[in-house]
C-alpha atoms as a PDB file:
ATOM      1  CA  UNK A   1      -9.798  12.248  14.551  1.00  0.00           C
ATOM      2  CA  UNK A   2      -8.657   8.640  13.030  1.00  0.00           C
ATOM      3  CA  UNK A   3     -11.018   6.319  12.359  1.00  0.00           C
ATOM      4  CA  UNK A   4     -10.085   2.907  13.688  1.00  0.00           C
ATOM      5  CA  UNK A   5     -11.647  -0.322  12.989  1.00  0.00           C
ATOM      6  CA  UNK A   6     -10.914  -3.236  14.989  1.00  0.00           C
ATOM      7  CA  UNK A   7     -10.485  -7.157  13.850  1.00  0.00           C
ATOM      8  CA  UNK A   8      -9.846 -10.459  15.108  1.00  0.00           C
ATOM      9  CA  UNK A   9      -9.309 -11.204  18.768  1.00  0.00           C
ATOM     10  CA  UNK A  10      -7.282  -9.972  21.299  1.00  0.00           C
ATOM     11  CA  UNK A  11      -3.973 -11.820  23.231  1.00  0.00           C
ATOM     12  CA  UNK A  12      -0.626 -11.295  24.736  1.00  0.00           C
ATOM     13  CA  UNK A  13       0.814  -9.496  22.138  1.00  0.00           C
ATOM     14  CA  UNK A  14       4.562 -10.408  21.229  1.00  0.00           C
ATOM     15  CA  UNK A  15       4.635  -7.805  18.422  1.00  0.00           C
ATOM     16  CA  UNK A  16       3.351  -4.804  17.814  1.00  0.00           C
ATOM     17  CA  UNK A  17       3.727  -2.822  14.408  1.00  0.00           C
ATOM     18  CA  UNK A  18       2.417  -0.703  11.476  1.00  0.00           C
ATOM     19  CA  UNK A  19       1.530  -1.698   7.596  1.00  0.00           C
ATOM     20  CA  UNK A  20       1.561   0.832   5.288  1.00  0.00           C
ATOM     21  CA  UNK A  21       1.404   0.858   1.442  1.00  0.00           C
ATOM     22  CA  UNK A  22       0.904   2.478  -1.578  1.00  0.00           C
ATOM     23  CA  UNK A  23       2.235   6.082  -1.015  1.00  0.00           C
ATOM     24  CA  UNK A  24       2.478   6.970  -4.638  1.00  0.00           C
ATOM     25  CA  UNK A  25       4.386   9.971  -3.383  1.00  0.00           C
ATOM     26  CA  UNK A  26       1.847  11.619  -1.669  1.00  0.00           C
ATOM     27  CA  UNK A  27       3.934  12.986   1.132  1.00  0.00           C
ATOM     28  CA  UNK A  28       1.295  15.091   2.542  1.00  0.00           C
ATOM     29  CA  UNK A  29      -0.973  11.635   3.149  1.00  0.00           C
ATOM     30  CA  UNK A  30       2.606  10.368   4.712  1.00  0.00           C
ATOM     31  CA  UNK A  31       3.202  12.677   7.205  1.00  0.00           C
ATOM     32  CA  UNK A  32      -0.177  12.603   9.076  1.00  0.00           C
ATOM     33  CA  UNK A  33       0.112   8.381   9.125  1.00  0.00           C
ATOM     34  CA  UNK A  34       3.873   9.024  10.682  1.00  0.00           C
ATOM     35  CA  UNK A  35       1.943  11.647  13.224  1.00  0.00           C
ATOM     36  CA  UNK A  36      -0.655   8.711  13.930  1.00  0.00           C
ATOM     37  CA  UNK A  37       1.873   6.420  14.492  1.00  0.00           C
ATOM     38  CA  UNK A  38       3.781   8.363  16.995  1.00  0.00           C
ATOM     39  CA  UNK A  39       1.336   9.229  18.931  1.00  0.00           C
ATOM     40  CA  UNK A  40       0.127   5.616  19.036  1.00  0.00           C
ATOM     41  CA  UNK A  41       4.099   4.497  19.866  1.00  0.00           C
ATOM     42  CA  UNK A  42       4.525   2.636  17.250  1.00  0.00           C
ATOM     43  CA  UNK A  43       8.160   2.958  15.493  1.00  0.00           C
ATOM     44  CA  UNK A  44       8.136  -0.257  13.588  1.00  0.00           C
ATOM     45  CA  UNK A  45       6.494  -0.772  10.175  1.00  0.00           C
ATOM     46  CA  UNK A  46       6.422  -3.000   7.319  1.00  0.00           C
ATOM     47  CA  UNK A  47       6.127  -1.030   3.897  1.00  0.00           C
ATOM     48  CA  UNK A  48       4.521  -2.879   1.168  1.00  0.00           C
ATOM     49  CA  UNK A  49       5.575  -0.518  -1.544  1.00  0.00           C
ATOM     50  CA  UNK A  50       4.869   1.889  -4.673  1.00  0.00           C
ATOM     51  CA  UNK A  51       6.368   4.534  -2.778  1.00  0.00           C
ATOM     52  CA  UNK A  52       7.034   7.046  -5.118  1.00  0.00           C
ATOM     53  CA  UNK A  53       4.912   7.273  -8.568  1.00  0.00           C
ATOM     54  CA  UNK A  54       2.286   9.861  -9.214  1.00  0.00           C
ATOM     55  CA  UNK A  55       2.571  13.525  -9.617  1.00  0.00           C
ATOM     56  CA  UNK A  56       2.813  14.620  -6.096  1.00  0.00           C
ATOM     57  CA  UNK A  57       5.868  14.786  -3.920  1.00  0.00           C
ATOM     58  CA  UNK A  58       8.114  11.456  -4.299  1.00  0.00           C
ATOM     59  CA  UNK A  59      11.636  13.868  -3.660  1.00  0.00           C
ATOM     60  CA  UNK A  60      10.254  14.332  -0.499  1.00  0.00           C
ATOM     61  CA  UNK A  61       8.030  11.278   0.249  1.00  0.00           C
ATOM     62  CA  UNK A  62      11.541   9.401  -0.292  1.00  0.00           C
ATOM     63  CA  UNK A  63      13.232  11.861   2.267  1.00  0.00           C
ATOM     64  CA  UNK A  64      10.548  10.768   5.040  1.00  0.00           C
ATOM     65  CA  UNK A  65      10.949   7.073   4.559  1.00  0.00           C
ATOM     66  CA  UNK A  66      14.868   7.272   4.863  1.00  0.00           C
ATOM     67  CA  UNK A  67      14.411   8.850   8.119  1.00  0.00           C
ATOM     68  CA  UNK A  68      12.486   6.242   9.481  1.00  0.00           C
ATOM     69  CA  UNK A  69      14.044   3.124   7.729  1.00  0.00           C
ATOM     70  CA  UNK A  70      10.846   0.732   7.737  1.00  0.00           C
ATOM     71  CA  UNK A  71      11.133  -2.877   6.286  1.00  0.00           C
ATOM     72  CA  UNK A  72      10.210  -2.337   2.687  1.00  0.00           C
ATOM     73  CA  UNK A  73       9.295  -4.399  -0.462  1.00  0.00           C
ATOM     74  CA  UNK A  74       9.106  -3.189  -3.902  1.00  0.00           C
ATOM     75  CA  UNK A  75       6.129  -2.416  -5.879  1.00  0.00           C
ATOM     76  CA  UNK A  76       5.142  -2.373  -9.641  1.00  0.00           C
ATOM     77  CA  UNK A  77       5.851   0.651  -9.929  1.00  0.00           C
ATOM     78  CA  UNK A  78       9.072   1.140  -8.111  1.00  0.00           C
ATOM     79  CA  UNK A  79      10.534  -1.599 -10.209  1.00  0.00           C
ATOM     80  CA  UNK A  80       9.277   0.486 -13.326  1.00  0.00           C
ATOM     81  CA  UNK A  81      11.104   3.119 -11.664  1.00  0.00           C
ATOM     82  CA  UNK A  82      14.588   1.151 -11.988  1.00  0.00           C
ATOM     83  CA  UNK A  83      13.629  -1.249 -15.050  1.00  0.00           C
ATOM     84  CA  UNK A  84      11.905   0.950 -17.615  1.00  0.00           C
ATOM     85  CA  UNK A  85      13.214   3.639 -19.746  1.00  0.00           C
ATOM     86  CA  UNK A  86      12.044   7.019 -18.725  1.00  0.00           C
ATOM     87  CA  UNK A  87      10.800   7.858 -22.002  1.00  0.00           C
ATOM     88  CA  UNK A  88       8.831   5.198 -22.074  1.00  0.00           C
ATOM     89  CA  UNK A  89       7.556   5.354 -18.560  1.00  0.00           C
ATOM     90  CA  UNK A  90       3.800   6.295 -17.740  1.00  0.00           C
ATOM     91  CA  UNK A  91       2.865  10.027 -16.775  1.00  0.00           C
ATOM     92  CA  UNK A  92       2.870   8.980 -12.797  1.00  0.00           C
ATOM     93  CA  UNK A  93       5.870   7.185 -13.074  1.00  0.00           C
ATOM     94  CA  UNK A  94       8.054   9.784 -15.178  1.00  0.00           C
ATOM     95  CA  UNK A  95       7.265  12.759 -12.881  1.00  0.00           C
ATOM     96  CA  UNK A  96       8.113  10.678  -9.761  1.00  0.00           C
ATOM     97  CA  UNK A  97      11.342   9.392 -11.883  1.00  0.00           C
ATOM     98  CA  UNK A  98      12.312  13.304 -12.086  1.00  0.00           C
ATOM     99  CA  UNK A  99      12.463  13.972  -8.790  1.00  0.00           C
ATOM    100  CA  UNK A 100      14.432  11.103  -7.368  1.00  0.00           C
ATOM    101  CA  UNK A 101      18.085  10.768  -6.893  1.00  0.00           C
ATOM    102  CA  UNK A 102      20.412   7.925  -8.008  1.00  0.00           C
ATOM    103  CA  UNK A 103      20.512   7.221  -4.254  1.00  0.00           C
ATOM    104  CA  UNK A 104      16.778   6.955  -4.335  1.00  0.00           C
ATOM    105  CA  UNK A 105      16.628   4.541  -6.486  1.00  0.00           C
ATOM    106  CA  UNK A 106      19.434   2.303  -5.816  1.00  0.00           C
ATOM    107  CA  UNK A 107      17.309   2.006  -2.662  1.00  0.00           C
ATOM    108  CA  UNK A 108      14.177   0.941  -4.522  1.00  0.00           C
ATOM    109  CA  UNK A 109      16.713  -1.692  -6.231  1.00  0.00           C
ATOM    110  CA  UNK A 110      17.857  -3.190  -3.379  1.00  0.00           C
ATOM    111  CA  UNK A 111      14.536  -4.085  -2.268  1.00  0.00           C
ATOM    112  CA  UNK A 112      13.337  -7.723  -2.467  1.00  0.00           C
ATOM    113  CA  UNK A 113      10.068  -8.449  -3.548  1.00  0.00           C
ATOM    114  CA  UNK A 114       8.965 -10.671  -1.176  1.00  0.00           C
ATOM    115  CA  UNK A 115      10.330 -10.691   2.746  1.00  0.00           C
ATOM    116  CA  UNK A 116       9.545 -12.315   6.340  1.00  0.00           C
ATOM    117  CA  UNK A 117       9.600  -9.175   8.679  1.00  0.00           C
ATOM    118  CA  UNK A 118       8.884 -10.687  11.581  1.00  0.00           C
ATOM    119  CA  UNK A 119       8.406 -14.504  12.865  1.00  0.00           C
ATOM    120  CA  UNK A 120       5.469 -16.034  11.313  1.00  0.00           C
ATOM    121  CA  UNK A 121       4.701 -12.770   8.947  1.00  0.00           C
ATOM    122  CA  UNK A 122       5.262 -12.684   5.034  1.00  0.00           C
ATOM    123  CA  UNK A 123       5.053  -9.584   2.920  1.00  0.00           C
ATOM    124  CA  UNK A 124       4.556  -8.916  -0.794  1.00  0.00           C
ATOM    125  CA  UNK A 125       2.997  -6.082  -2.507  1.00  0.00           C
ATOM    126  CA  UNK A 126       0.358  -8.218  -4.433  1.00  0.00           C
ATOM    127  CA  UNK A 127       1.171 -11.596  -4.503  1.00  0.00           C
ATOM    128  CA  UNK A 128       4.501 -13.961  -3.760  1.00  0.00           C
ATOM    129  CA  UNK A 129       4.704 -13.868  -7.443  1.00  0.00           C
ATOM    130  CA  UNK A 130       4.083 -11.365  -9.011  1.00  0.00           C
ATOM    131  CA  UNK A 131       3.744  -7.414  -8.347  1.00  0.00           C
ATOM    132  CA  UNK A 132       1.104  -6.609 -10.462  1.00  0.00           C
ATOM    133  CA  UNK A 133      -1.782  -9.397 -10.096  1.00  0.00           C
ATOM    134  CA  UNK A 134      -4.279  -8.291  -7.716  1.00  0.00           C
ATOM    135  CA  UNK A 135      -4.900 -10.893  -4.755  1.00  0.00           C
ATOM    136  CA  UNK A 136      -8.013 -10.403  -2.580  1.00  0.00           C
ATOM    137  CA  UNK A 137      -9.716  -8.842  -5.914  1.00  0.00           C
ATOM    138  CA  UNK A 138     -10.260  -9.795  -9.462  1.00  0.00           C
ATOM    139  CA  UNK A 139     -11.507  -8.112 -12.533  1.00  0.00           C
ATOM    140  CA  UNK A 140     -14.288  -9.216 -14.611  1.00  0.00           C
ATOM    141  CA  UNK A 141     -13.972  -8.959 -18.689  1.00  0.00           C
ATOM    142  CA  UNK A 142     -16.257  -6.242 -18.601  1.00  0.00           C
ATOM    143  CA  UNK A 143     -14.044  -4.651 -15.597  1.00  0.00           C
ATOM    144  CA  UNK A 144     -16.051  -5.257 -13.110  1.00  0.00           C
ATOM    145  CA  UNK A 145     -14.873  -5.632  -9.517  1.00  0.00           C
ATOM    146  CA  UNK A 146     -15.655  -8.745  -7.760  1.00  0.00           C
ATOM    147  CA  UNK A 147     -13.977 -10.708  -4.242  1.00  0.00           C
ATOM    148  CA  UNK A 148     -12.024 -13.533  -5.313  1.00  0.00           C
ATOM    149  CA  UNK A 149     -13.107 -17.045  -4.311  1.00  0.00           C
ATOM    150  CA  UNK A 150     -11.905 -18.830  -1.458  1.00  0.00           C
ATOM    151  CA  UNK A 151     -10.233 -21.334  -3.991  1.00  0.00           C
ATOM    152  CA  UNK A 152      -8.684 -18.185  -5.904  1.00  0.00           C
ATOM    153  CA  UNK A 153      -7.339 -16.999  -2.422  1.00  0.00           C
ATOM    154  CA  UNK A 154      -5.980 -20.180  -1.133  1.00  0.00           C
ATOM    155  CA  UNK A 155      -4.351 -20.792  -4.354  1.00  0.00           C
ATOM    156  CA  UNK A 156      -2.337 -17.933  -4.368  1.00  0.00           C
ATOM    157  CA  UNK A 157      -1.066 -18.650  -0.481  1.00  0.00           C
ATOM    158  CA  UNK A 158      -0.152 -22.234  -1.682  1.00  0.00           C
ATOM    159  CA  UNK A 159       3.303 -23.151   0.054  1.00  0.00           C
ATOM    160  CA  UNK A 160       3.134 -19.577   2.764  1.00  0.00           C
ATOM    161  CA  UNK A 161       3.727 -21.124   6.285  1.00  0.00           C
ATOM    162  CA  UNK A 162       3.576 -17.507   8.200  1.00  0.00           C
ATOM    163  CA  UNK A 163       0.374 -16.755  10.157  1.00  0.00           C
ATOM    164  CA  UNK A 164       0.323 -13.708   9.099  1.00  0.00           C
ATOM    165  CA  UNK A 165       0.011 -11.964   5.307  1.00  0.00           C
ATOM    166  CA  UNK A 166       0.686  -8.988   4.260  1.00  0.00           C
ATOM    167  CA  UNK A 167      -0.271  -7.551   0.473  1.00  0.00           C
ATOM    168  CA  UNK A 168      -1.079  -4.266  -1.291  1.00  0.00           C
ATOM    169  CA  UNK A 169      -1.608  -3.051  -4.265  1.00  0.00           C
ATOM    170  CA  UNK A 170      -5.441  -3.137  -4.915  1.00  0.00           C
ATOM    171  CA  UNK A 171      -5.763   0.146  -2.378  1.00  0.00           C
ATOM    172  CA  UNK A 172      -8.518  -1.451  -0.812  1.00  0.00           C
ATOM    173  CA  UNK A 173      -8.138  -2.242   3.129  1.00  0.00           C
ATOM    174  CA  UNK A 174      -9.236  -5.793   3.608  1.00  0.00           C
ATOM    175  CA  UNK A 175      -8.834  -8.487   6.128  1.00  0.00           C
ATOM    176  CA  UNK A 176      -9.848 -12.076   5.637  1.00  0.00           C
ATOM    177  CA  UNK A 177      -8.989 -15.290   7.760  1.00  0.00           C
ATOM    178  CA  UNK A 178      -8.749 -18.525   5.769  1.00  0.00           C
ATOM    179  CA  UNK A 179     -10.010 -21.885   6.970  1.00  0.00           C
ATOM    180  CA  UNK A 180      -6.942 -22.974   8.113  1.00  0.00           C
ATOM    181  CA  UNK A 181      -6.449 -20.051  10.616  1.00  0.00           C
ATOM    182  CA  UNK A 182      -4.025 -17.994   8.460  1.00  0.00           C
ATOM    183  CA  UNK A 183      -4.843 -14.410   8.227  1.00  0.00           C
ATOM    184  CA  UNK A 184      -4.413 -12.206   4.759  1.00  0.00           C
ATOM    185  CA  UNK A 185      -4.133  -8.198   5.587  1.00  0.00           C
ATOM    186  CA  UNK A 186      -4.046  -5.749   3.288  1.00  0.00           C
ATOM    187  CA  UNK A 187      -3.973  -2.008   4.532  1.00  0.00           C
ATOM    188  CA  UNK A 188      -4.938   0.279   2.358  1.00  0.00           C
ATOM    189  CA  UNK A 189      -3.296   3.134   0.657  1.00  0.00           C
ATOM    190  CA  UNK A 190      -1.665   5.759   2.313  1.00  0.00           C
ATOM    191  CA  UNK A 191      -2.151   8.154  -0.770  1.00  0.00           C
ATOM    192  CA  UNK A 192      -3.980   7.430  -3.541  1.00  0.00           C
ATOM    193  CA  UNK A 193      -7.322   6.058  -2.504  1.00  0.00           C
ATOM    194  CA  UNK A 194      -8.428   5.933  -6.331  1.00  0.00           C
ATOM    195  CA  UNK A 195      -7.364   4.932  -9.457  1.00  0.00           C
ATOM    196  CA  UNK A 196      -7.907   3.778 -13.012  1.00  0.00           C
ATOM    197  CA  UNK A 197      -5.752   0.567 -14.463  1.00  0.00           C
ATOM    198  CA  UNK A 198      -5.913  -1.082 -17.783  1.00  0.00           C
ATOM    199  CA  UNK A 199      -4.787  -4.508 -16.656  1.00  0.00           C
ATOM    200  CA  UNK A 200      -6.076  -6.867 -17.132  1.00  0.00           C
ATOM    201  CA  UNK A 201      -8.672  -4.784 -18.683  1.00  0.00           C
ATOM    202  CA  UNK A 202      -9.724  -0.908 -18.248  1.00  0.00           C
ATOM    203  CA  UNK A 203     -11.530  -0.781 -14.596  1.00  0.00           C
ATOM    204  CA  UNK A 204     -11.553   1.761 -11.809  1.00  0.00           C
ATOM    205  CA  UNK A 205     -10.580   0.881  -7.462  1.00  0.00           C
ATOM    206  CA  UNK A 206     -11.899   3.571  -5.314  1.00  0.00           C
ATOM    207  CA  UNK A 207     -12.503   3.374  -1.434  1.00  0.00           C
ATOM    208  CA  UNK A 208     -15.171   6.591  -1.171  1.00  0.00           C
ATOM    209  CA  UNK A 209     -12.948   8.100   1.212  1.00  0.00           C
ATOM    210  CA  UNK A 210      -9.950  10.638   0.527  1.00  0.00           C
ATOM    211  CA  UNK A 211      -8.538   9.686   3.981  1.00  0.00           C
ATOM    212  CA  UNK A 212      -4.854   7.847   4.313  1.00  0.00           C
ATOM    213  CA  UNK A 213      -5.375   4.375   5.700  1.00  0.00           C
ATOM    214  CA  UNK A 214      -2.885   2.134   6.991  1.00  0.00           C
ATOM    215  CA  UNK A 215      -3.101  -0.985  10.073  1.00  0.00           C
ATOM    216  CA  UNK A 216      -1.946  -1.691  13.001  1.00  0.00           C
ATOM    217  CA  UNK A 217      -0.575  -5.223  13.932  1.00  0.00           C
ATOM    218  CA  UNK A 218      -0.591  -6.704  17.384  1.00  0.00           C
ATOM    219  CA  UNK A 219       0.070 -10.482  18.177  1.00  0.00           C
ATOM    220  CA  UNK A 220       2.294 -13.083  17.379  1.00  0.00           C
ATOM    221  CA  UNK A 221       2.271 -16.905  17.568  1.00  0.00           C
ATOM    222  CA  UNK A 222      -0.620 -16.816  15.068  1.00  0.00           C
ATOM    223  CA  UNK A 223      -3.221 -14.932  17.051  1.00  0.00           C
ATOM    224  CA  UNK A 224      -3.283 -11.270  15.285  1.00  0.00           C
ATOM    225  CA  UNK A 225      -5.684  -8.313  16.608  1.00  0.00           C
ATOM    226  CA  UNK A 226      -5.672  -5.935  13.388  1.00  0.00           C
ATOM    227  CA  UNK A 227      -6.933  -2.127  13.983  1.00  0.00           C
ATOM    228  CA  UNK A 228      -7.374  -0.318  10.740  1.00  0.00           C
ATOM    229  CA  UNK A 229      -6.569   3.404  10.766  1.00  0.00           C
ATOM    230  CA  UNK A 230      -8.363   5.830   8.038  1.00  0.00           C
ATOM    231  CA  UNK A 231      -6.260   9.658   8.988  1.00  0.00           C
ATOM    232  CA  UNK A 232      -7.685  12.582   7.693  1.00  0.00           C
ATOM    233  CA  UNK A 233      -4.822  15.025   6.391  1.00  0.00           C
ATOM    234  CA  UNK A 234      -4.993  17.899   4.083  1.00  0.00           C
ATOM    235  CA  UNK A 235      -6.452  16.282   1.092  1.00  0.00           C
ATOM    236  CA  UNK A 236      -7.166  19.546  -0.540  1.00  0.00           C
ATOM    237  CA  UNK A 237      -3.595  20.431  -0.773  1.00  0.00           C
ATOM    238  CA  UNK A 238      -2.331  17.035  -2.579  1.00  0.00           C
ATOM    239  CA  UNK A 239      -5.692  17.553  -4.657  1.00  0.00           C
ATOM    240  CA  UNK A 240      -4.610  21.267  -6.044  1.00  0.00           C
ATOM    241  CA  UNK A 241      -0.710  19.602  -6.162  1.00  0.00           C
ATOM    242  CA  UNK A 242      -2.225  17.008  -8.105  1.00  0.00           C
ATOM    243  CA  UNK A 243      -4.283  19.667 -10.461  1.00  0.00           C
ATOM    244  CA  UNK A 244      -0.922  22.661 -11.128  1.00  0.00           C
ATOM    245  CA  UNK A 245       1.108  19.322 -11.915  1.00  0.00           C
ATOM    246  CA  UNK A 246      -1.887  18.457 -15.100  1.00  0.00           C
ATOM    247  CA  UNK A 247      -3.418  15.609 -13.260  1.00  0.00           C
ATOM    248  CA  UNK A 248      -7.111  16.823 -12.990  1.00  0.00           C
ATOM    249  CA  UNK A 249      -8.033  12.910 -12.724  1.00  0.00           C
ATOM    250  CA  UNK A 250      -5.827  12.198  -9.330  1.00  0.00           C
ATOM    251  CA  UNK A 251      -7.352  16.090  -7.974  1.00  0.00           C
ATOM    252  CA  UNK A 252     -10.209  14.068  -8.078  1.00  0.00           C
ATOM    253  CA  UNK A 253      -9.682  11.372  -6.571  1.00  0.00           C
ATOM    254  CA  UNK A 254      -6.942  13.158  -3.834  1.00  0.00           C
ATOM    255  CA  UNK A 255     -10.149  15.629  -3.239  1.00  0.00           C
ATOM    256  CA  UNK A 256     -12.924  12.675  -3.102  1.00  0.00           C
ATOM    257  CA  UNK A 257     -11.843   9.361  -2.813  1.00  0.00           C
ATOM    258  CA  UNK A 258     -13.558   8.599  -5.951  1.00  0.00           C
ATOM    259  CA  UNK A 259     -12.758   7.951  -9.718  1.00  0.00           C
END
C-alpha cells in the first residue's frame, strides 16, 4: 500500500490536484502514480518536468503523459533534449533522445518554464530562473548536502505572489512554509529516487527508498493541506531495464533508492 504523509492544516478545499516530477522515463514508476491517482479521483496534475531522460522507457513514458494532458513545465533535461546536439548529449539524455518522436519533442518545446496552474499556485522545475539550480538544497565545496537558509530560500521567491510553490528537481520530497505564510512544495521523483550530478561540484541525492513519490494538493485561498504519496511499483523491473540498457549505476539506485 502507499505511504501517505500528511502536512499543513485542513479547510474547505477549492482545489484539489496532483504534483508530479522527475519521471526520467521511468514508465513503470508512472503507471502505478496514474493507478494511485485514480483511485484517489484525482484527474488534474501539475508536471514539473524531466520527463523523459535516462535509459528506461521515455517512448512510452511520453505516450502516458499525452493521454492524460497534465499542465507541464520543462526541465533541464528536456530542454537538453531540444537544445543540445545529440552527439554531444549525456548517456541518459541520448538514449531517451532515441526513442522520442519529432512530435515528442516539439511538445517538450512548447513548454514554458515557469507557469501559474491554478489561482494563487506557481510552478517551476527548480527555480523561477533557472532549471538547473537546486532550491530547497545546496551543495557544499566538498559536495556535501546541506538545507538552504531561510535567507537563501526567501531570496529565491523574491517577487512570487502565489500561495502556493511548486519546484523539482533535487528528487527530494520537501515541504516548508515561510514566515510570511507562503508554502514551497516539492514532490519528489516519480522515477529516479537517486542520482549523481557534477554541478556545481560532484555530489550524490538519494531518498533511501526505491518507491515513486508524488503529492497531493488540496486548498486554495492560501490555506494548502499537502499529503505526500511514496507508491511501491515494480522496482525490480526498471532496475534489470536499467542494467540490459548498461546502466548498472541507475539498477542501483531503481533497485535501492540509494547511490
Amino acid at each position: 500500500m502507499p505511504l501517505a504523509v500528511q502536512a499543513a492544516t485542513r479547510c474547505n478545499w477549492a482545489m484539489r490536484f496532483a504534483v508530479i516530477a522527475d519521471i526520467h522515463g521511468n514508465a513503470t514508476a508512472l503507471e502505478a502514480v496514474l493507478a494511485d491517482m485514480d483511485a484517489l479521483g484525482l484527474a488534474d496534475a501539475v508536471n514539473l518536468g524531466d520527463f523523459f531522460s535516462g535509459p528506461l522507457e521515455a517512448a512510452k513514458t511520453a505516450r502516458l503523459l499525452q493521454a492524460r494532458d497534465f499542465i507541464s513545465v520543462r526541465g533541464n533535461h528536456d530542454r537538453y533534449l531540444i537544445e543540445q546536439d545529440p552527439a554531444q548529449m549525456g548517456p541518459s539524455d541520448a538514449f531517451a533522445f532515441a526513442q522520442l518522436s519529432a512530435d515528442d519533442l516539439a511538445w517538450i518545446a512548447s513548454l514554458p518554464m515557469t507557469c501559474a496552474p491554478f489561482d494563487g499556485v506557481f510552478a517551476c522545475h527548480a527555480t523561477p530562473s533557472d532549471d538547473g539550480t537546486y532550491w530547497l538544497e545546496r551543495v557544499t565545496s566538498e559536495g556535501a548536502i546541506r538545507t538552504a537558509t531561510l535567507a537563501e530560500i526567501e531570496q529565491v521567491a523574491e517577487g512570487i505572489e502565489a500561495g502556493l510553490i511548486l519546484c523539482a528537481h533535487t528528487h527530494i520530497p520537501r515541504i516548508l512554509r515561510l514566515p510570511d505564510g507562503r508554502v514551497i512544495l516539492n514532490p519528489g521523483s516519480v522515477g529516479c529516487p537517486a542520482y549523481d550530478d557534477d554541478h556545481p561540484v560532484y555530489h550524490v541525492m538519494q531518498t533511501g527508498t526505491p518507491h515513486a513519490s508524488y503529492a497531493i494538493v488540496e486548498g486554495g485561498k492560501g490555506q494548502w493541506d499537502i499529503t505526500f504519496r511514496s507508491v511501491p511499483y515494480d522496482a525490480a523491473r526498471a532496475s534489470a531495464l536499467a542494467a540490459q540498457n548498461g546502466r548498472p549505476d541507475w539498477a542501483r539506485a531503481l533497485a535501492t533508492g540509494w547511490f
